[in-house]
PDB file of N, CA and C in Angstrom:
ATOM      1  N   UNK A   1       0.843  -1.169   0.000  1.00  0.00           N
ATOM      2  CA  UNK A   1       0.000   0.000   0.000  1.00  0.00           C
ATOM      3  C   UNK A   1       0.895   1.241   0.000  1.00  0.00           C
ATOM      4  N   UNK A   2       1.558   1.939  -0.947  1.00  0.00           N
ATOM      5  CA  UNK A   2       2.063   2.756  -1.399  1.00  0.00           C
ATOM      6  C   UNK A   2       1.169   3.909  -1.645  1.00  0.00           C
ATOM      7  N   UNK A   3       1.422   5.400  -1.032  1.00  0.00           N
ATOM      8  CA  UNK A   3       0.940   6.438  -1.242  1.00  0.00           C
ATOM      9  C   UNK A   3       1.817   7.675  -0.288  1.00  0.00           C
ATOM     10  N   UNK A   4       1.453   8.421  -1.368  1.00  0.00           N
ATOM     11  CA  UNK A   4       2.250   9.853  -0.770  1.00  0.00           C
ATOM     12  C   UNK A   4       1.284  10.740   0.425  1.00  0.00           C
ATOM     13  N   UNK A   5       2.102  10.700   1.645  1.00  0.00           N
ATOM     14  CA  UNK A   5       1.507  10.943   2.777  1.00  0.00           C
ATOM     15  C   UNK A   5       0.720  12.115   2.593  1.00  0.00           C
ATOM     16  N   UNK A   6       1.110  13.228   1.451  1.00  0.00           N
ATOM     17  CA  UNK A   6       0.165  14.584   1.916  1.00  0.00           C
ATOM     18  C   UNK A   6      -0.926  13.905   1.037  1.00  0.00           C
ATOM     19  N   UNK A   7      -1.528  13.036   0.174  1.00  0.00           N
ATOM     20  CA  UNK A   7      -2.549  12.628  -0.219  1.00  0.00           C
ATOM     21  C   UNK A   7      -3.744  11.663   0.888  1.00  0.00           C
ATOM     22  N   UNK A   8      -3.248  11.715   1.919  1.00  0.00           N
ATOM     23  CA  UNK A   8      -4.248  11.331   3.070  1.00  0.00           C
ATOM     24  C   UNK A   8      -4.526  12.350   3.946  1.00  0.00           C
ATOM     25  N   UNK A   9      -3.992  13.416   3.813  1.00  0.00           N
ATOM     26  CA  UNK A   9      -4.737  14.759   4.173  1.00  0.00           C
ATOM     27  C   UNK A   9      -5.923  15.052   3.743  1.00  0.00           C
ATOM     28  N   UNK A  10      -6.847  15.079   4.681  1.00  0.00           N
ATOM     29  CA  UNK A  10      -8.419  15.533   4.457  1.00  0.00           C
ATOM     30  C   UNK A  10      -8.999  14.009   3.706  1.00  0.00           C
ATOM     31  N   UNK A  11      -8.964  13.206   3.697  1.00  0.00           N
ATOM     32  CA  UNK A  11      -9.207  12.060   3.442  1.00  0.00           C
ATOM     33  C   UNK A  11     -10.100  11.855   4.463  1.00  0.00           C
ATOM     34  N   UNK A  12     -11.675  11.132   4.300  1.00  0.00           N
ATOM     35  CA  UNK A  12     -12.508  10.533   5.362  1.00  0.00           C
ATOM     36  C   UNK A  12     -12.196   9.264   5.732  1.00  0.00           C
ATOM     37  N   UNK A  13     -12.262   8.859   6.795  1.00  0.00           N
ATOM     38  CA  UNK A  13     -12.373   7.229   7.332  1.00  0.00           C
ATOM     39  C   UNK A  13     -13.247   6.614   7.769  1.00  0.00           C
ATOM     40  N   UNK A  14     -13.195   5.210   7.099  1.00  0.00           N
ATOM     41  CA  UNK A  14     -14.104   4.679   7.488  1.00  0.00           C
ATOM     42  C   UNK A  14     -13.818   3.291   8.120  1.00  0.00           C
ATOM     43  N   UNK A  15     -15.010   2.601   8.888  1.00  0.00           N
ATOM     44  CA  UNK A  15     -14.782   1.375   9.243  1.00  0.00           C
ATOM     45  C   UNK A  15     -15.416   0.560   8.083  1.00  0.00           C
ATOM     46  N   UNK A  16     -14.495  -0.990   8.187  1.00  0.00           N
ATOM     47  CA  UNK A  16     -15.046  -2.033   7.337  1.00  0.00           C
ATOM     48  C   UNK A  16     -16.453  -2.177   7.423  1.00  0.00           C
ATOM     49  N   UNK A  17     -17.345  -1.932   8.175  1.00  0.00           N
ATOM     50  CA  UNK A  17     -18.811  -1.635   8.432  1.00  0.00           C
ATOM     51  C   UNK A  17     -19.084  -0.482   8.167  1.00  0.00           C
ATOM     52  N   UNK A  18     -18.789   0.502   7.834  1.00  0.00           N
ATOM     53  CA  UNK A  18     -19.197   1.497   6.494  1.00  0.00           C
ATOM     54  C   UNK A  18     -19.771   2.489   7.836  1.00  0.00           C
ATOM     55  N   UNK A  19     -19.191   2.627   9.119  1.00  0.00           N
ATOM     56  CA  UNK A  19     -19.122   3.622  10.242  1.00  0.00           C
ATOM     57  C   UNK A  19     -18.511   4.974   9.694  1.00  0.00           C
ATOM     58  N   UNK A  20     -18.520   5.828   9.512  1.00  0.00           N
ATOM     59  CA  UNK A  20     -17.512   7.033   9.031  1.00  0.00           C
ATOM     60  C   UNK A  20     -17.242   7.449  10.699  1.00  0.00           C
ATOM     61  N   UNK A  21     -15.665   7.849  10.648  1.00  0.00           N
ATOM     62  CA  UNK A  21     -14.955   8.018  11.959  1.00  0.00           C
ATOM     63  C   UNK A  21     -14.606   9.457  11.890  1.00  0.00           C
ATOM     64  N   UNK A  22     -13.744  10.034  11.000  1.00  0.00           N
ATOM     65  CA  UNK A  22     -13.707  11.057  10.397  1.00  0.00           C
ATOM     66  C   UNK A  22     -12.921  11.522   9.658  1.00  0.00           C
ATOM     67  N   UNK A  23     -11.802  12.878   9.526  1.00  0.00           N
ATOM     68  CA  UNK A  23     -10.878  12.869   8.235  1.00  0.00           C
ATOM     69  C   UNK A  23      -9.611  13.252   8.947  1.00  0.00           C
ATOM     70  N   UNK A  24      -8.922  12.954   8.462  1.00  0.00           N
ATOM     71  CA  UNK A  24      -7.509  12.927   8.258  1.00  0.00           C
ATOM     72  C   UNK A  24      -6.794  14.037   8.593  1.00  0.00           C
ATOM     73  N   UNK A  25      -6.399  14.494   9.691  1.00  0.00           N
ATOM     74  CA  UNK A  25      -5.353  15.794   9.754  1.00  0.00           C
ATOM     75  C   UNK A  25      -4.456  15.707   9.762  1.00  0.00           C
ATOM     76  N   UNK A  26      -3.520  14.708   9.972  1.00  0.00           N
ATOM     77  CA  UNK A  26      -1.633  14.702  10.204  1.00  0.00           C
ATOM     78  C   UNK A  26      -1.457  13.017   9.973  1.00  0.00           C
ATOM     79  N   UNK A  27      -0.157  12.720   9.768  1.00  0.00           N
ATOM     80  CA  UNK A  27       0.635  11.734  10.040  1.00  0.00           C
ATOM     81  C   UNK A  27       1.256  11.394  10.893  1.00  0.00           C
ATOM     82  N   UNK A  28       1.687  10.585  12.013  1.00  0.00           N
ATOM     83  CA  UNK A  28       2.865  10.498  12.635  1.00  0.00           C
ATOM     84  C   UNK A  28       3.833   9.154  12.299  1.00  0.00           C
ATOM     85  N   UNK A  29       4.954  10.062  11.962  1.00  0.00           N
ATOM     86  CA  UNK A  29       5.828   9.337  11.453  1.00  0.00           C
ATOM     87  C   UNK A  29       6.761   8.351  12.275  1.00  0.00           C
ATOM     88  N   UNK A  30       7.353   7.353  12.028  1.00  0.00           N
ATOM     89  CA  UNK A  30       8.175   7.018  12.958  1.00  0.00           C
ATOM     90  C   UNK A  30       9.658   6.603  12.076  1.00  0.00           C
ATOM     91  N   UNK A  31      10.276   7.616  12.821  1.00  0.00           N
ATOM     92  CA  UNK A  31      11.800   7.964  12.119  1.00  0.00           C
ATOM     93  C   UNK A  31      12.407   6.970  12.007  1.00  0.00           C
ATOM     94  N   UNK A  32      13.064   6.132  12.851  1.00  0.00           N
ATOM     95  CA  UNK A  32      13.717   5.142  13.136  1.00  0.00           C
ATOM     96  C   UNK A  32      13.260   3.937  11.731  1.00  0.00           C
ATOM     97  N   UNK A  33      12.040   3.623  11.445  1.00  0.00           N
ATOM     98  CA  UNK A  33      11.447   2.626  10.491  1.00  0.00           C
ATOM     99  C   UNK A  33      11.236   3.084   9.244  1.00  0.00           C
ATOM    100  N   UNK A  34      11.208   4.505   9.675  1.00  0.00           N
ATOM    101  CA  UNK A  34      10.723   5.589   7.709  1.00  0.00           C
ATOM    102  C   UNK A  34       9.432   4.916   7.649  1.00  0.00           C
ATOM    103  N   UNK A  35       8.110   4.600   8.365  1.00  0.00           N
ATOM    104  CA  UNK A  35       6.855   4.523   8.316  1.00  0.00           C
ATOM    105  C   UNK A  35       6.065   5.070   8.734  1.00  0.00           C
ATOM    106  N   UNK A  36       5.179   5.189   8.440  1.00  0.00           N
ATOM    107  CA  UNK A  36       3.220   6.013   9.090  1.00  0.00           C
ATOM    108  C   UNK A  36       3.198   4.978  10.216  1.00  0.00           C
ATOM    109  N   UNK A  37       3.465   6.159  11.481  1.00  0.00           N
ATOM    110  CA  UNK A  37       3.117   4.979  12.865  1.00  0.00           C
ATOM    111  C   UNK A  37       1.648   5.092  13.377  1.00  0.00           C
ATOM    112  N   UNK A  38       0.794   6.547  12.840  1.00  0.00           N
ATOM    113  CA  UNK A  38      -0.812   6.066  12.829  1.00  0.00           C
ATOM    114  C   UNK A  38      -0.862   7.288  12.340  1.00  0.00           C
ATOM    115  N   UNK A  39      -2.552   7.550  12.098  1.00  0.00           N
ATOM    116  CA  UNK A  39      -2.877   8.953  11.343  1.00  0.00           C
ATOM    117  C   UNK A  39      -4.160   9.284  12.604  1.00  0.00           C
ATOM    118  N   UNK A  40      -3.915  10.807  12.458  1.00  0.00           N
ATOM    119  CA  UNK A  40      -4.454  11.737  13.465  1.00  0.00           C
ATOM    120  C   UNK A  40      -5.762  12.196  12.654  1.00  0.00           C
ATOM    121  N   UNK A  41      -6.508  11.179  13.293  1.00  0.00           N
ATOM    122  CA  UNK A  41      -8.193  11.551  12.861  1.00  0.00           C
ATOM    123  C   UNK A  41      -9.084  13.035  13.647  1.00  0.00           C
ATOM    124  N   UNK A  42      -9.843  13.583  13.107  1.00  0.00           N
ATOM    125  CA  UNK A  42     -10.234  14.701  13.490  1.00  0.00           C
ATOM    126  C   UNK A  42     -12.072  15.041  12.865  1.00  0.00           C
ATOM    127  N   UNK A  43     -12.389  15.697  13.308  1.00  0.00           N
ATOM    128  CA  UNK A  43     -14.211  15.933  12.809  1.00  0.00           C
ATOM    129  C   UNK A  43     -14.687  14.485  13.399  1.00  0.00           C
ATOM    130  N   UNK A  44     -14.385  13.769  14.151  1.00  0.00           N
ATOM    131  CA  UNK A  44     -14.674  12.825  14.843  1.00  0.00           C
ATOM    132  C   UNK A  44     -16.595  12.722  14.303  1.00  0.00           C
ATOM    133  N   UNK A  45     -16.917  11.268  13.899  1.00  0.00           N
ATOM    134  CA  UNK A  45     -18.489  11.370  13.952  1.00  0.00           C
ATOM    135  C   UNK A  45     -19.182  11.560  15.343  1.00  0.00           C
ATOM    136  N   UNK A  46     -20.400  12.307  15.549  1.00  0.00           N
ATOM    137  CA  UNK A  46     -20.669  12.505  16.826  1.00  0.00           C
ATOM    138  C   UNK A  46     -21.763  11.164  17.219  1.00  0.00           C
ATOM    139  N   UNK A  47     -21.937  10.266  16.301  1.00  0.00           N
ATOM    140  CA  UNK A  47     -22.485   8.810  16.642  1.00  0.00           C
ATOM    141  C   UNK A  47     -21.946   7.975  17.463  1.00  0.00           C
ATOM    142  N   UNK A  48     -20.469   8.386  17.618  1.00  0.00           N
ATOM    143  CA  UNK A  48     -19.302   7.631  17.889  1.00  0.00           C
ATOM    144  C   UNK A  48     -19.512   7.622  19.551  1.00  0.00           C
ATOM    145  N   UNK A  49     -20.730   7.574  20.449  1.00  0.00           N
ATOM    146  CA  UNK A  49     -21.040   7.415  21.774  1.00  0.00           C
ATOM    147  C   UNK A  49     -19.482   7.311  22.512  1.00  0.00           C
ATOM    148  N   UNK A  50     -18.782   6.274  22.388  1.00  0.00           N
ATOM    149  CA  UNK A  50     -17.543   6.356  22.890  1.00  0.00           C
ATOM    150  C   UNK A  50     -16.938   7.190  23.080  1.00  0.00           C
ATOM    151  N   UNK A  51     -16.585   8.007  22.161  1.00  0.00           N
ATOM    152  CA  UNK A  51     -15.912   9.329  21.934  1.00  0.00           C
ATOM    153  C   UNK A  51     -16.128  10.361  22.210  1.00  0.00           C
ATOM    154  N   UNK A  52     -17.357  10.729  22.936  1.00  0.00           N
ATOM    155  CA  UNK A  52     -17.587  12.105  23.272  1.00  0.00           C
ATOM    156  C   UNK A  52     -16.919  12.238  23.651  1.00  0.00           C
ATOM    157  N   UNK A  53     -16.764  13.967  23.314  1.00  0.00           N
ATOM    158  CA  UNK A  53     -15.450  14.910  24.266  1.00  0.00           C
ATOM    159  C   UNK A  53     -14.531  14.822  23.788  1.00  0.00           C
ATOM    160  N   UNK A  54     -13.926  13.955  22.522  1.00  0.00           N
ATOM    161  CA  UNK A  54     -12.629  14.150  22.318  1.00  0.00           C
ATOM    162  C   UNK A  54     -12.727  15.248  21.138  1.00  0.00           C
ATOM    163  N   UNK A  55     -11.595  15.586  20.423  1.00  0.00           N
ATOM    164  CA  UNK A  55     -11.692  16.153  19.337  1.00  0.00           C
ATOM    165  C   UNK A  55     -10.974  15.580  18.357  1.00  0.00           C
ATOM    166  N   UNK A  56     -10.199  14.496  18.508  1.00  0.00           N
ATOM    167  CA  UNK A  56     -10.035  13.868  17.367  1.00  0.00           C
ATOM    168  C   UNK A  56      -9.445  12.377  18.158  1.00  0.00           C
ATOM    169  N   UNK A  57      -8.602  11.152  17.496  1.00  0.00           N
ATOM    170  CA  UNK A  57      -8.202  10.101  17.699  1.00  0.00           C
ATOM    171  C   UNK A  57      -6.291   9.732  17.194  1.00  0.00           C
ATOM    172  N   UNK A  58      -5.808   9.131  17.363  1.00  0.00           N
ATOM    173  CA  UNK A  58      -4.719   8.765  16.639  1.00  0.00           C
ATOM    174  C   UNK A  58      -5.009   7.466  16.234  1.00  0.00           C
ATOM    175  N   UNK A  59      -5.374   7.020  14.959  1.00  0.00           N
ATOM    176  CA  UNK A  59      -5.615   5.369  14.676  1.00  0.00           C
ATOM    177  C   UNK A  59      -4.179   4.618  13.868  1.00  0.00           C
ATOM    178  N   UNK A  60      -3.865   3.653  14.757  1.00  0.00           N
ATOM    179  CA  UNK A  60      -3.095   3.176  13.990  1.00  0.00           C
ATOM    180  C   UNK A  60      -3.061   2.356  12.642  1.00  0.00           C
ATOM    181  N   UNK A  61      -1.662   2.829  12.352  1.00  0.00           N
ATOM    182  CA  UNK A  61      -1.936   2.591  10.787  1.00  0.00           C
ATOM    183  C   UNK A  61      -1.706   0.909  10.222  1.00  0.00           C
ATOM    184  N   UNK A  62      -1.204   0.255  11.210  1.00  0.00           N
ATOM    185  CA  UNK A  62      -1.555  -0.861  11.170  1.00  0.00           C
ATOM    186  C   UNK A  62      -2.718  -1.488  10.967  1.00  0.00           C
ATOM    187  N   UNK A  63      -4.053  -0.976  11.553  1.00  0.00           N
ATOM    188  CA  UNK A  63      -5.361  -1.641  11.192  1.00  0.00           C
ATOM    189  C   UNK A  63      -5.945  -0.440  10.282  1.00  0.00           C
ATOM    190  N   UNK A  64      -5.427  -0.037   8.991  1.00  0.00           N
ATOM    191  CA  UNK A  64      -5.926   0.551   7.516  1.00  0.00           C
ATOM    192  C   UNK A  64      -5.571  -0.121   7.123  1.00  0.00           C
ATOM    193  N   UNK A  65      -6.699  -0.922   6.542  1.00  0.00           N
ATOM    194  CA  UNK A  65      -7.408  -2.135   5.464  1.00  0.00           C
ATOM    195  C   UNK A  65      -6.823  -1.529   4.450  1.00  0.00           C
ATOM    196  N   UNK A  66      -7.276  -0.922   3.653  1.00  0.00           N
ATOM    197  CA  UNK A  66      -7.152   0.077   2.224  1.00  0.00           C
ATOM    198  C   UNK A  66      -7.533   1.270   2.322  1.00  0.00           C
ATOM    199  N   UNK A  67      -6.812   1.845   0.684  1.00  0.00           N
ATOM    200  CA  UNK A  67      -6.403   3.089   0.661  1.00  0.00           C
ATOM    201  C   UNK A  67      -7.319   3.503  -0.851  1.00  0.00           C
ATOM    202  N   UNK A  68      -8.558   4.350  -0.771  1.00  0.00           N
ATOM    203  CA  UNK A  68      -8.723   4.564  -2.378  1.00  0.00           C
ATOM    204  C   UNK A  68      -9.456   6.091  -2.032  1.00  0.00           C
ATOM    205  N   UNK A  69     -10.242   6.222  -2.647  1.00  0.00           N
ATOM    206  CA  UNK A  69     -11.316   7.682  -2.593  1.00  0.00           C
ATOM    207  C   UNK A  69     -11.422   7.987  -1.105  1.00  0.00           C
ATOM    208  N   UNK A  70     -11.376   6.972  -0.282  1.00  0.00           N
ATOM    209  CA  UNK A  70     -11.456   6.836   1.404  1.00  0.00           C
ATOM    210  C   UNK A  70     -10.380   5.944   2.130  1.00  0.00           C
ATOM    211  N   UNK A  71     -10.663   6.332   3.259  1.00  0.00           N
ATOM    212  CA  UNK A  71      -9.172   4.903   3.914  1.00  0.00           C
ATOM    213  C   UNK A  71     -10.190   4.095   4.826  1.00  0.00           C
ATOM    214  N   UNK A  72      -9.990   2.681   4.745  1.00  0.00           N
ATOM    215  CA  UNK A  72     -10.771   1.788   5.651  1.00  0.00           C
ATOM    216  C   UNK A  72      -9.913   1.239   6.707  1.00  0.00           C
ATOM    217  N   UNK A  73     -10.645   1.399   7.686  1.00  0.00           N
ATOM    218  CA  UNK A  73      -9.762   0.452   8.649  1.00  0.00           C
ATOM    219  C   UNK A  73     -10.740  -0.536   9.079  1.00  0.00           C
ATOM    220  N   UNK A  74      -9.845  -1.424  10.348  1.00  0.00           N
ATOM    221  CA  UNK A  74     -10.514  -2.521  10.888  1.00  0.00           C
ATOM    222  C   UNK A  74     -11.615  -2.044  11.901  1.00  0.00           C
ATOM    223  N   UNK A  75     -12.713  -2.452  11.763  1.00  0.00           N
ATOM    224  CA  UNK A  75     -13.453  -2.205  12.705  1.00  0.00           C
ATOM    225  C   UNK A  75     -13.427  -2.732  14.256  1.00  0.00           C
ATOM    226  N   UNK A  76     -13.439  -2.112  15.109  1.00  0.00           N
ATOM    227  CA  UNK A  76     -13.687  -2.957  16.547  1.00  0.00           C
ATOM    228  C   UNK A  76     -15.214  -2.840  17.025  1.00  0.00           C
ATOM    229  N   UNK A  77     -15.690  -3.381  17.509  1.00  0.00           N
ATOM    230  CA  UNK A  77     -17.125  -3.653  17.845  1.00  0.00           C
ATOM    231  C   UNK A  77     -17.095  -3.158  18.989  1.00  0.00           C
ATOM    232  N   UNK A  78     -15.965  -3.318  19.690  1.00  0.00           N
ATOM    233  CA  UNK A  78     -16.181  -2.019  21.357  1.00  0.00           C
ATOM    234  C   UNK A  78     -15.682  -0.927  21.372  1.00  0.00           C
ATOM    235  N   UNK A  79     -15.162  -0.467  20.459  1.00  0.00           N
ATOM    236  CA  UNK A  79     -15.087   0.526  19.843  1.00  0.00           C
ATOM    237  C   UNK A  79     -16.044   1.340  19.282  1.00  0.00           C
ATOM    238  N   UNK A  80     -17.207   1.139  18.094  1.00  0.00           N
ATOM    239  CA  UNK A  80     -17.855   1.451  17.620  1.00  0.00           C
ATOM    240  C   UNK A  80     -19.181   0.821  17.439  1.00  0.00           C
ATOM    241  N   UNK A  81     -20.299   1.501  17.884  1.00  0.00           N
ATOM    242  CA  UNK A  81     -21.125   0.887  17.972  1.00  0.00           C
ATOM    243  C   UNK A  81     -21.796   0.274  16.084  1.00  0.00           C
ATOM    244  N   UNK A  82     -22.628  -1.047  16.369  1.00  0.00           N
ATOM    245  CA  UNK A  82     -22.838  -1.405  15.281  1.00  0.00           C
ATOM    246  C   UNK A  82     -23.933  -0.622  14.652  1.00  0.00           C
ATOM    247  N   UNK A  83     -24.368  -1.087  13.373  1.00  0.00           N
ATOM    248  CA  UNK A  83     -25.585  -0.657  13.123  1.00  0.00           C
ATOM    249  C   UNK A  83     -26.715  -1.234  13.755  1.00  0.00           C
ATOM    250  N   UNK A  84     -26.596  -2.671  13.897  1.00  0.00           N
ATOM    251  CA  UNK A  84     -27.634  -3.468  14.507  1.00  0.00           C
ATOM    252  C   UNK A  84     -28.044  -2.922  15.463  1.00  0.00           C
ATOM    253  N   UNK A  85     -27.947  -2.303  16.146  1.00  0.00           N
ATOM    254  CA  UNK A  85     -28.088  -2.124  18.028  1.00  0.00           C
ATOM    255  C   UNK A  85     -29.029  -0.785  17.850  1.00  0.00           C
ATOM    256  N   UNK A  86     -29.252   0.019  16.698  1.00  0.00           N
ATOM    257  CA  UNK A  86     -30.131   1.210  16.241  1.00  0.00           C
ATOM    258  C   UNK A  86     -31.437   0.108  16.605  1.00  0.00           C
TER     259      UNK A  86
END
């Protein structure tokens, strides 16, 4: 999964369950490896019950599934509530 880091700027996220989390403000890099050690999510969805109060997340970039028009990551279920539970 090859891509140039300022092209995940302003990028939305989503979970593999089609949750939108939110978009993309920064990278953090990790020098030592020359890799994306997670990306600094921000506009947080306000569905996201868990999350009140924050203003954004750091998700690691280890659980981004793929990279296209949007970035997917892995979903956690205690993390994010499902749709089912509406």
């Amino acid at each position: 999964m090859k891509t140039q880091i300022t092209e995940l700027f302003g990028m939305e996220v989503y979970t593999e369950k089609a949750v939108r989390v939110g978009i993309v403000d920064d990278a953090v890099l990790n020098v030592d490896t020359k890799k994306i050690d997670s990306l600094a999510v921000s506009d947080l969805n306000p569905e996201l019950l868990q999350l009140k109060g924050f203003k954004g997340i750091k998700v690691p970039y280890r659980i981004v599934r793929s990279i296209g028009d949007v970035i997917i990551i892995r979903h956690f279920s205690n993390m994010f509530p499902s749709k089912d539970a509406e």
